[in-house]
C-alpha atoms as a PDB file:
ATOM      1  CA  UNK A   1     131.909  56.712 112.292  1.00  0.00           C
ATOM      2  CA  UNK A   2     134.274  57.843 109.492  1.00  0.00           C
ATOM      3  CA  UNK A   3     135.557  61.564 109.542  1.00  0.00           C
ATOM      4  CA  UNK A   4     133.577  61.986 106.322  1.00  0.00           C
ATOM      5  CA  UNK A   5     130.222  61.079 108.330  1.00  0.00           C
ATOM      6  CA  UNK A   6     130.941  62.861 110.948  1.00  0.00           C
ATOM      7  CA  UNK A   7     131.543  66.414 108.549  1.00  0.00           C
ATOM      8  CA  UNK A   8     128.169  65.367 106.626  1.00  0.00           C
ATOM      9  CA  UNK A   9     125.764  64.514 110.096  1.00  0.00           C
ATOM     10  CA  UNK A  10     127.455  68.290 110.904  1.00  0.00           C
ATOM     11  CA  UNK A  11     126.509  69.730 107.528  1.00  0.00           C
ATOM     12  CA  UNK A  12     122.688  68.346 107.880  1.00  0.00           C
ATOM     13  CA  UNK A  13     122.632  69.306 111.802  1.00  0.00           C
ATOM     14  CA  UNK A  14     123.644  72.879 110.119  1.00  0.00           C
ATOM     15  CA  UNK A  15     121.137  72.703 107.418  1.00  0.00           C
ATOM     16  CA  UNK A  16     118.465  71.344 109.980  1.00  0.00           C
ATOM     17  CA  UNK A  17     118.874  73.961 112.194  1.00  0.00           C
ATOM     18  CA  UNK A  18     118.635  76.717 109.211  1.00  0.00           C
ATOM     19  CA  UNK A  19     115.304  75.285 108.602  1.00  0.00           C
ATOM     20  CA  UNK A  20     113.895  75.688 111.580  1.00  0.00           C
ATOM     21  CA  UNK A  21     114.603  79.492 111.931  1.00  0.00           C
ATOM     22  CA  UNK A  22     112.504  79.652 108.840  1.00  0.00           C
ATOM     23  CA  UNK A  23     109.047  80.138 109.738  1.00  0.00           C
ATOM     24  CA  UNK A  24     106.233  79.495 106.843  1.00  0.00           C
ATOM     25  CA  UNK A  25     107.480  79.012 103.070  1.00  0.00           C
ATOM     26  CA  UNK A  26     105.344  80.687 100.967  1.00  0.00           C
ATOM     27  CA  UNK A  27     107.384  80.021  97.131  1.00  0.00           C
ATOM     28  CA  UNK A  28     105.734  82.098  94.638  1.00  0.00           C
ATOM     29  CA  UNK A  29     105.287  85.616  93.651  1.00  0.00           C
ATOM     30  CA  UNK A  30     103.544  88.752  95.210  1.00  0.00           C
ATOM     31  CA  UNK A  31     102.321  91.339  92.636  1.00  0.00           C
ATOM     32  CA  UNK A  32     101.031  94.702  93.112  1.00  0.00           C
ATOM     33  CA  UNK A  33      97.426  96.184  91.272  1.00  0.00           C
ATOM     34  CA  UNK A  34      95.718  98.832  91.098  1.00  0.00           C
ATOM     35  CA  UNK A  35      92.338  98.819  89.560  1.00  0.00           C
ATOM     36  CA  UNK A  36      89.046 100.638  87.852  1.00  0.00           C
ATOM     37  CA  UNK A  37      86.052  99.965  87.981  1.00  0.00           C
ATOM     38  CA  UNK A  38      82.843 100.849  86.346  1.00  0.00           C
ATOM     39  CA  UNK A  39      81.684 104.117  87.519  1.00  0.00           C
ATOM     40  CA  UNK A  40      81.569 106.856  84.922  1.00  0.00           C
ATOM     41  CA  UNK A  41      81.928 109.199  87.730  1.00  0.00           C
ATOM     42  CA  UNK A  42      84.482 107.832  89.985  1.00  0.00           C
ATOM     43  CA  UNK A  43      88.061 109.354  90.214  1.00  0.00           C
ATOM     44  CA  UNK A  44      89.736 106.084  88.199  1.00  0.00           C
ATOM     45  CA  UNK A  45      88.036 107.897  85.273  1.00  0.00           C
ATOM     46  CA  UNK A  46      89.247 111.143  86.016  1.00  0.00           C
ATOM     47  CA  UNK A  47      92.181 113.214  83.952  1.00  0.00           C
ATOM     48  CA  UNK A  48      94.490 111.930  85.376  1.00  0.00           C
ATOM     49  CA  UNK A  49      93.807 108.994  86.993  1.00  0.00           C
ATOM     50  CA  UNK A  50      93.549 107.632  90.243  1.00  0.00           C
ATOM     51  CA  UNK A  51      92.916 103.981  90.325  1.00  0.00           C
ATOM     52  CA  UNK A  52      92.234 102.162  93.420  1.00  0.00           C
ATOM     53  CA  UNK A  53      94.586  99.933  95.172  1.00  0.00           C
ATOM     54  CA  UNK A  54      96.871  98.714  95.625  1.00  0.00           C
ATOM     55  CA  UNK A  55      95.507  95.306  95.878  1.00  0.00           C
ATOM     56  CA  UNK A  56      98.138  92.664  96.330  1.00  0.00           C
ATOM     57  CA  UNK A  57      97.999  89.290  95.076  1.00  0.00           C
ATOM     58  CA  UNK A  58      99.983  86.177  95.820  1.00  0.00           C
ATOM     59  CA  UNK A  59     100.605  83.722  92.853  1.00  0.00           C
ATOM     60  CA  UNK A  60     101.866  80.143  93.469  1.00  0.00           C
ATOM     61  CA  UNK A  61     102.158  76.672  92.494  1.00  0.00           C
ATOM     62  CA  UNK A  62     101.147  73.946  95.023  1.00  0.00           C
ATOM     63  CA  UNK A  63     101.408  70.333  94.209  1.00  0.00           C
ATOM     64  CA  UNK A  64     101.351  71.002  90.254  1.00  0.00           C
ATOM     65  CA  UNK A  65      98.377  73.406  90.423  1.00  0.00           C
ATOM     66  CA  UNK A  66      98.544  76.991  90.181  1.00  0.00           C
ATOM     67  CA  UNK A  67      96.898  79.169  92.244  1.00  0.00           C
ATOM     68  CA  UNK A  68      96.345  82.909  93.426  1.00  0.00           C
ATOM     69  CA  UNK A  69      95.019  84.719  96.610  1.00  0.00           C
ATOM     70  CA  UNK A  70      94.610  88.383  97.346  1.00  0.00           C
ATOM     71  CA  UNK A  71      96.864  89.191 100.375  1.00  0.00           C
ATOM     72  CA  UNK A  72      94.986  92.518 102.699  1.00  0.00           C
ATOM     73  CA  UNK A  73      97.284  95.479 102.639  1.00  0.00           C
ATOM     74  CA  UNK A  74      97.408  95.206 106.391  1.00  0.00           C
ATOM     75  CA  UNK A  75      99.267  91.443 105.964  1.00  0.00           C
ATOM     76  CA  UNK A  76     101.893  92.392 103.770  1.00  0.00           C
ATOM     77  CA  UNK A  77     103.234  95.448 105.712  1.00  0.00           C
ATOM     78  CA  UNK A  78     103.441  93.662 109.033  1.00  0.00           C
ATOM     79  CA  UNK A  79     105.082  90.581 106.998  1.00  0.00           C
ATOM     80  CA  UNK A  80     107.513  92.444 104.927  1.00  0.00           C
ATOM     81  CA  UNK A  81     108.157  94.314 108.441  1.00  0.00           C
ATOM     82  CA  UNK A  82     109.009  90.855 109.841  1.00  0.00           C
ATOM     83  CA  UNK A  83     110.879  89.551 106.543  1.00  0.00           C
ATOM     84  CA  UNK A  84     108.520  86.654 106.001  1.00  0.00           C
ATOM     85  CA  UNK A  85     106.340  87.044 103.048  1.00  0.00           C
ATOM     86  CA  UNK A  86     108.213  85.040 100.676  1.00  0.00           C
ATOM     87  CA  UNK A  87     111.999  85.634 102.416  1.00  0.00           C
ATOM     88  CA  UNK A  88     111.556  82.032 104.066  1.00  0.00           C
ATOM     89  CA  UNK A  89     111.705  80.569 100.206  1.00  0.00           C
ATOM     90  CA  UNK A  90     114.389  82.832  98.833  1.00  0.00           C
ATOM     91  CA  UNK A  91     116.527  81.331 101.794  1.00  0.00           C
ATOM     92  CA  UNK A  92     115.471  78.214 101.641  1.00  0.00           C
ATOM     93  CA  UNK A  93     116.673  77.795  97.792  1.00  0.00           C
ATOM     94  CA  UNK A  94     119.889  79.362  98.616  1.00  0.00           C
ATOM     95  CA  UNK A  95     120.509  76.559 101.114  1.00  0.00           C
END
């Protein structure tokens, strides 16, 4: 094997071994809402208001479709805790 093989079958043993610390890639974005609804009554229509939420929703492209899913509030903090929620991807393209 030519010293240029061998530094490239290091580079991808490198970049292999990267990838494998990365647990689930989740590319796309996470947005934050907060929402009314339709009670005349409820404190979203109050002066000032207090919406409810936050309600977090994870936008994302998946074999040329786009889609969305609500994430529960519970999910996020223990993944942002762990650094996963979309880390993983943001690593991965720096790679």
């Amino acid at each position: 094997m030519t010293h240029r093989a061998q530094q490239l079958a290091k580079q991808i043993a490198k970049v292999k071994a990267e990838l494998m610390k990365l647990k689930a890639l989740r590319p796309g974005s996470l947005s934050q809402q907060y929402n009314v609804c339709g009670n005349p009554s409820c404190r979203c229509k109050a002066s000032p208001p207090q919406r409810h939420g936050p309600y977090y929703q994870l936008n994302y492209t998946r074999k040329g479709t786009g889609g969305t899913r609500f994430v529960k509030q519970a999910e996020v903090k223990l993944n942002n805790a762990k650094g996963q929620l979309l880390g993983g991807t943001c690593r991965w393209r720096g790679m």
